[in-house]
Protein backbone atom coordinates (compact mmCIF):
# COMPACT_ATOMS: atom_id res chain seq x y z
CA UNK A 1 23.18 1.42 -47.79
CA UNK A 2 20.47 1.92 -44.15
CA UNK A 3 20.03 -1.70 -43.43
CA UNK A 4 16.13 -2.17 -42.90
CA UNK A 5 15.25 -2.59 -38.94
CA UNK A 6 14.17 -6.28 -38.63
CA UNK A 7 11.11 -5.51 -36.75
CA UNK A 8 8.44 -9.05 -35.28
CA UNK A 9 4.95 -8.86 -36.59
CA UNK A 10 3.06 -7.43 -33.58
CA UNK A 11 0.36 -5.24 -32.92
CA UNK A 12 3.42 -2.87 -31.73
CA UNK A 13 5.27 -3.24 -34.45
CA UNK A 14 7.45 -0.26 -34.92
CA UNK A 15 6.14 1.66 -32.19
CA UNK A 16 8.41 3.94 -29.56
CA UNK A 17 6.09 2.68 -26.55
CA UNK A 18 5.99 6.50 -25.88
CA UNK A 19 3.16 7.35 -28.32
CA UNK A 20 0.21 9.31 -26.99
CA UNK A 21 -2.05 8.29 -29.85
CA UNK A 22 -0.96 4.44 -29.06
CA UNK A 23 -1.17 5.07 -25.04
CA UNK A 24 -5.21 6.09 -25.78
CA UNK A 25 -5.78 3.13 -28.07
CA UNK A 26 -4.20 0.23 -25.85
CA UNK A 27 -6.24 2.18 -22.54
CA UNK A 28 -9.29 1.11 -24.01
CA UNK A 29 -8.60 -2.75 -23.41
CA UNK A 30 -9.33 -4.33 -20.24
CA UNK A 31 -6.99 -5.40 -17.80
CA UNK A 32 -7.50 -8.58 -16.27
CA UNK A 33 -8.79 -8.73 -11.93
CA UNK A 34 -6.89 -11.68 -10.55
CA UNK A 35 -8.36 -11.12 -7.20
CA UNK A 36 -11.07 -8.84 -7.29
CA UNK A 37 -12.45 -10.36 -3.89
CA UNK A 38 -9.16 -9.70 -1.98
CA UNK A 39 -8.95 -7.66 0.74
CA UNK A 40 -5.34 -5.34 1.12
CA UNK A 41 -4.73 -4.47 4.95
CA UNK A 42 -2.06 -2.84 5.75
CA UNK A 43 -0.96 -2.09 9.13
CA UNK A 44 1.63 0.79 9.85
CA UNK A 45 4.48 0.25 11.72
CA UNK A 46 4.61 3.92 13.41
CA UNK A 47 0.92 3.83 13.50
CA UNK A 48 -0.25 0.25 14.69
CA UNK A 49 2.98 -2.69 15.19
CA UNK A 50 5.22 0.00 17.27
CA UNK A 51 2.26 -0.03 20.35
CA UNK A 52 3.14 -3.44 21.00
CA UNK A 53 0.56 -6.14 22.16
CA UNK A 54 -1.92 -3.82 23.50
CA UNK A 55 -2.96 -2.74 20.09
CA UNK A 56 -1.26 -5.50 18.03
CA UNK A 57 -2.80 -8.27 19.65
CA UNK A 58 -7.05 -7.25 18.95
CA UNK A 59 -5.40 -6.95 15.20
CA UNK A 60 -4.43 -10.21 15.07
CA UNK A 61 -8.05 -11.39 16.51
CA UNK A 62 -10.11 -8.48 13.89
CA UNK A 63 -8.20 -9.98 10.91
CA UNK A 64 -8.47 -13.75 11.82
CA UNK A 65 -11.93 -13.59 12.77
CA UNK A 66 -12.54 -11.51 8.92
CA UNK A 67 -10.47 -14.39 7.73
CA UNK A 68 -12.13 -17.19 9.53
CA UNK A 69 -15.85 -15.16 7.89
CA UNK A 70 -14.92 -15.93 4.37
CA UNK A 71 -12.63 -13.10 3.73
CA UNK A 72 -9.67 -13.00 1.08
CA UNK A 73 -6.86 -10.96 2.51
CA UNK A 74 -3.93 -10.18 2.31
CA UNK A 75 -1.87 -8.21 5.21
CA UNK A 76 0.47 -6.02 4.34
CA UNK A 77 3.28 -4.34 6.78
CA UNK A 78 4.98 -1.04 7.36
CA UNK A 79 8.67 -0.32 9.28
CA UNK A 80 7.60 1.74 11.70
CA UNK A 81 10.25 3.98 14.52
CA UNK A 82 13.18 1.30 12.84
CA UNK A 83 12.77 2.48 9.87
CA UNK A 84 13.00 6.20 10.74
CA UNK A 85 15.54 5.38 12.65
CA UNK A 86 17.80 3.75 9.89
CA UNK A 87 16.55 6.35 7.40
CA UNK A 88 18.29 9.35 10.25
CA UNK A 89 21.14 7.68 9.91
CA UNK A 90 21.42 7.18 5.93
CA UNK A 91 20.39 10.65 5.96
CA UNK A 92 23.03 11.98 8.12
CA UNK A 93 25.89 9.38 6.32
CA UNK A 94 24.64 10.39 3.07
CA UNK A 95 23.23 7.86 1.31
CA UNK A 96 21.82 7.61 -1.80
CA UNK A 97 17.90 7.80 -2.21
CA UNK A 98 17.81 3.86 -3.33
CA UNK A 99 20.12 2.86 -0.57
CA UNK A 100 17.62 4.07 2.06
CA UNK A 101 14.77 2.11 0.00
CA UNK A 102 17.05 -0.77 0.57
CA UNK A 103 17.99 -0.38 4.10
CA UNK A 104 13.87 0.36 4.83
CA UNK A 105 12.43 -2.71 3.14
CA UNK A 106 14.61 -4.95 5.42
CA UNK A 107 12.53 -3.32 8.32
CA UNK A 108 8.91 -3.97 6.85
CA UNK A 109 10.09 -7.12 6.30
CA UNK A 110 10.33 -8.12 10.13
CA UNK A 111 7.35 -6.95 10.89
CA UNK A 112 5.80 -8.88 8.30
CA UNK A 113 7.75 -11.82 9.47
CA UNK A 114 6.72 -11.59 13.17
CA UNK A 115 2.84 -10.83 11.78
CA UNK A 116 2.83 -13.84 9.95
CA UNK A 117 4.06 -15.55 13.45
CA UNK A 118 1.05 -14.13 15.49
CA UNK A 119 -1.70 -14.98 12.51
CA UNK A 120 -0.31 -18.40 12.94
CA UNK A 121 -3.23 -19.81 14.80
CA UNK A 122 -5.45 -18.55 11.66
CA UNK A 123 -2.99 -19.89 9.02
CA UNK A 124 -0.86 -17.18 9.04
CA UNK A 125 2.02 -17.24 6.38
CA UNK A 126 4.73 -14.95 5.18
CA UNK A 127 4.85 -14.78 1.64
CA UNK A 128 7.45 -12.82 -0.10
CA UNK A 129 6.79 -9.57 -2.93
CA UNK A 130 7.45 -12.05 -5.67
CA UNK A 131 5.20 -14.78 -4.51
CA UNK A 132 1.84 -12.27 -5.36
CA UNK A 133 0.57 -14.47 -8.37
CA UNK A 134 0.60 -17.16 -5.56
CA UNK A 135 -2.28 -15.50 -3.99
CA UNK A 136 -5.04 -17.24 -4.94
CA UNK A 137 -4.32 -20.79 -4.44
CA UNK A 138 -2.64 -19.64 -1.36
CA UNK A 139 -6.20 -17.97 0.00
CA UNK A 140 -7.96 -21.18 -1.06
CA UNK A 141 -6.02 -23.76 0.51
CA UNK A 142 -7.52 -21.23 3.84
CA UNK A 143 -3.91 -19.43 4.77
CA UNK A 144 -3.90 -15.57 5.28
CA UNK A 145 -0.99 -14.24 3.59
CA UNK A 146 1.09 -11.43 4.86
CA UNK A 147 4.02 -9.52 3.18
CA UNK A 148 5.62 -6.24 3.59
CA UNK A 149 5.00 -2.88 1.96
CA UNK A 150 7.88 -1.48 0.50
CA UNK A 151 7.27 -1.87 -3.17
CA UNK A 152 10.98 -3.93 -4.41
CA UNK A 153 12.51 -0.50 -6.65
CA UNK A 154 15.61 -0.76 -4.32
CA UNK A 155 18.13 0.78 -5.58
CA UNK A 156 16.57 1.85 -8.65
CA UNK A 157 14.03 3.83 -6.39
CA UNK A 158 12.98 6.87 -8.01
CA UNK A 159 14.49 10.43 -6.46
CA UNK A 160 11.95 12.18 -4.40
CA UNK A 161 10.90 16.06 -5.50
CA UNK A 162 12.11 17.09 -2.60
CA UNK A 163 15.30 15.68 0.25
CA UNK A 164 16.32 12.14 -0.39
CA UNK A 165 13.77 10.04 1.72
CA UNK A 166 12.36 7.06 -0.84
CA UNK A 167 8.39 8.56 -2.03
CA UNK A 168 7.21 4.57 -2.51
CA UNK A 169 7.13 3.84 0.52
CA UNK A 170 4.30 0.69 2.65
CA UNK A 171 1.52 2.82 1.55
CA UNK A 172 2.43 2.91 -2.10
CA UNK A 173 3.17 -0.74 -2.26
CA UNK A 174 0.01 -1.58 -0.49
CA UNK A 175 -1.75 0.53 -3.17
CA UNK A 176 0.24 -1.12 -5.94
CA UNK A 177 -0.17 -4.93 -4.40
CA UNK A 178 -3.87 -3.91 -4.99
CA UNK A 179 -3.79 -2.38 -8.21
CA UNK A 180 -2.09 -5.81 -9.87
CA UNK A 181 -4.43 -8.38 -8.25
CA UNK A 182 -7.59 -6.16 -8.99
CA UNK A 183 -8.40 -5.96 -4.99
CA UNK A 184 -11.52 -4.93 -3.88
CA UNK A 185 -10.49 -3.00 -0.79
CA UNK A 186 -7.09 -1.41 0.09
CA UNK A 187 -7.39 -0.03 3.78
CA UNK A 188 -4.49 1.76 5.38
CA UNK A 189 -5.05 1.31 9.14
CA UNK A 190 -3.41 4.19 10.97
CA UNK A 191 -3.37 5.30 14.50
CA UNK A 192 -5.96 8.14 14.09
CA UNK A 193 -9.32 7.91 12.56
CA UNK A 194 -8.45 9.02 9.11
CA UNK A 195 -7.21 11.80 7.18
CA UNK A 196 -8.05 15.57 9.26
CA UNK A 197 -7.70 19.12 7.72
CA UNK A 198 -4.67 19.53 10.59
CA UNK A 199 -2.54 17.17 12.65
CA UNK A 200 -5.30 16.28 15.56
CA UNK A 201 -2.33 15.65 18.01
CA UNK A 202 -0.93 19.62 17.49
CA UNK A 203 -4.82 20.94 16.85
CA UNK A 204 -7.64 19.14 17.95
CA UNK A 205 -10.21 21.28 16.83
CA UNK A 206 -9.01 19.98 13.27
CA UNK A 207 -11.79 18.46 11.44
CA UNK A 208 -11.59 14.94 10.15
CA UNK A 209 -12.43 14.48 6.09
CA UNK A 210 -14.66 12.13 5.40
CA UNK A 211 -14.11 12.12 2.21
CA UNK A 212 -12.24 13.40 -0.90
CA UNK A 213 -10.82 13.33 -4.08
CA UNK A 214 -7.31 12.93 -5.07
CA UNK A 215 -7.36 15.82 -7.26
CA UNK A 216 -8.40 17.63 -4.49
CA UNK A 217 -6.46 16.38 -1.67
CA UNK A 218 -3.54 17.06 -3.83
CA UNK A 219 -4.64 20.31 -4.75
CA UNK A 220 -4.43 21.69 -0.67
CA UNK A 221 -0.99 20.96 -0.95
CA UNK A 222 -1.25 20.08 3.00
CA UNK A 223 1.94 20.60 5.23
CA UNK A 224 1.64 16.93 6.38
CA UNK A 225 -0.76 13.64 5.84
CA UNK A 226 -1.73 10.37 7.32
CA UNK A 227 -0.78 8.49 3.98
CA UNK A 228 2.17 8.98 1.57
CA UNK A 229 1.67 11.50 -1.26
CA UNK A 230 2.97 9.06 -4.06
CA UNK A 231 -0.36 6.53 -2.60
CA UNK A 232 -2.58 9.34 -3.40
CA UNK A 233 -0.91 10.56 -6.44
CA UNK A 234 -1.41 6.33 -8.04
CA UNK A 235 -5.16 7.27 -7.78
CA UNK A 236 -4.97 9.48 -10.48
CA UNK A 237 -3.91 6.86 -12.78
CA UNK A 238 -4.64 3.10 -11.38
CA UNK A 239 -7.56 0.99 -13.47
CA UNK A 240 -8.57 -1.22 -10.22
CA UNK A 241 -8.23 0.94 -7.23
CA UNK A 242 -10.60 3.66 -6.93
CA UNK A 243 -10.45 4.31 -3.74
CA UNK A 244 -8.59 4.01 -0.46
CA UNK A 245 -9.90 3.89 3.28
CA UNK A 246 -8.09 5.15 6.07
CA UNK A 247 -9.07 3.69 9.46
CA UNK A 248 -8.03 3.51 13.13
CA UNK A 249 -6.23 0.32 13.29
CA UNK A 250 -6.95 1.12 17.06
CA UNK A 251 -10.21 0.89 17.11
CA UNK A 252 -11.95 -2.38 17.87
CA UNK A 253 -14.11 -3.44 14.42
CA UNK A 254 -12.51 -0.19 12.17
CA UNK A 255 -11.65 -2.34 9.75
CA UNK A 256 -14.23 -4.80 9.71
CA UNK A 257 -16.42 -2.11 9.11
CA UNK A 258 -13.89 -0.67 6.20
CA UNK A 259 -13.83 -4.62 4.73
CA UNK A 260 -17.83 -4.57 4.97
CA UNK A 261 -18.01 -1.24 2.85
CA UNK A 262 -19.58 1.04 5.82
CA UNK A 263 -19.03 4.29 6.61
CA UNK A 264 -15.58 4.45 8.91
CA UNK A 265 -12.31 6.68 8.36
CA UNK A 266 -11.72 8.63 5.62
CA UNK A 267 -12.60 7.41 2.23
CA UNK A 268 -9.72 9.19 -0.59
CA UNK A 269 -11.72 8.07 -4.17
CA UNK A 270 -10.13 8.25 -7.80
């Protein structure tokens, strides 16, 4: 005789977890905003951290002085030349697409360690990817947090459409760090003013976007961009994040201005 499946009462109860019909139903109910006052900077390595003191050190001031205003934030780090460097190297030995996730969260992970060292005069701490539910009492005891970006898949990093270079990469996990605490802002602060039609170093006639959909930014299918394609692509389906700003972490007040909601960068909405 089929032995009945001993099944828990729950509203699940007998489901797959795959259902489309169930997948509608449970998308009606609200998800919870830990932090919906929190601010999610994150600072490329390649664009802002590799410059050095010239750029990295008005940073430091911009975000202290937003923190020292009132501002929740928390800072979040990219790898930067290291981490192409290390990835070159995978590459060329080989390695498996969750090795080189491995290998380039150790690099994020210094630069968020050395950020958290030149915040210190505002409080500055480095907090690590588990320690997010930690955020609030951590912002209200007046520290600014600061992790790194590489969102903890590891080895169980998802294969990339295309080559073998990890897709969730700082921008993805600074989208995703602001997806699960509800954030209000998630700037990316680059080392151009936001997201252009072209690459402005190769063509600088190329226009800059002000703004755009993900639908459509995906849809141009463009040869390169300023932000990861798997950030963009978490647009199409996050409940918090509607939008993300792309500013010129080398510009004086850029993100102050991207913090205070004005009109800076490029603006990529859900």
């Amino acid at each position: 005789m089929t032995k009945k499946r001993f099944e828990l009462e729950s509203g699940l109860r007998g489901e797959t977890l795959v259902r489309k019909g169930l997948m509608k139903k449970i998308a009606e109910i609200p998800q919870i905003r830990i932090m919906p006052d929190l601010n999610v900077i994150k600072i490329g390595g390649h664009g802002t951290i590799d410059y050095g003191r010239d750029v990295v050190f008005p940073l430091v001031e911009e975000i202290g002085a937003l923190k020292d205003a009132g501002e929740k934030i928390l800072l979040v780090t990219g790898g930067g030349g290291r981490v192409r460097h290390i990835m070159d190297i995978g590459i060329n030995l080989g390695m498996p697409t969750g090795v080189l996730a491995e290998l380039a969260g150790k690099i994020s992970e210094q630069n968020a360690i050395m950020m958290a060292v030149l915040l210190s005069k505002y409080n500055g701490v480095r907090i690590h990817t588990g320690d997010l539910l930690q955020l609030p009492i951590l912002t209200a005891l007046g520290l600014l947090p600061v992790t790194h970006g590489t969102p903890p898949y590891g080895l169980y990093e998802q294969p990339p459409e295309v080559g073998s270079i990890p897709p969730n990469r700082t921008d993805t996990g600074a989208v995703l760090i602001a997806e699960v605490m509800g954030a209000k802002n998630c700037i990316l602060a680059k080392n151009v003013d936001g997201l252009y039609v072209g690459d402005p170093r190769i063509d600088p006639e190329a226009a800059l976007i002000p703004e755009i959909t993900a639908d459509e930014l995906l849809g141009r299918d463009m040869e390169d961009m300023v932000l990861e394609k798997k950030a963009v692509e978490l647009l199409l389906h996050t409940r918090h994040v509607k939008e993300i700003r792309v500013v010129n972490g080398h510009v004086p007040g850029a993100i102050t201005k991207a913090v205070r909601g004005e009109r800076v960068g490029t603006i990529i909405r859900a």
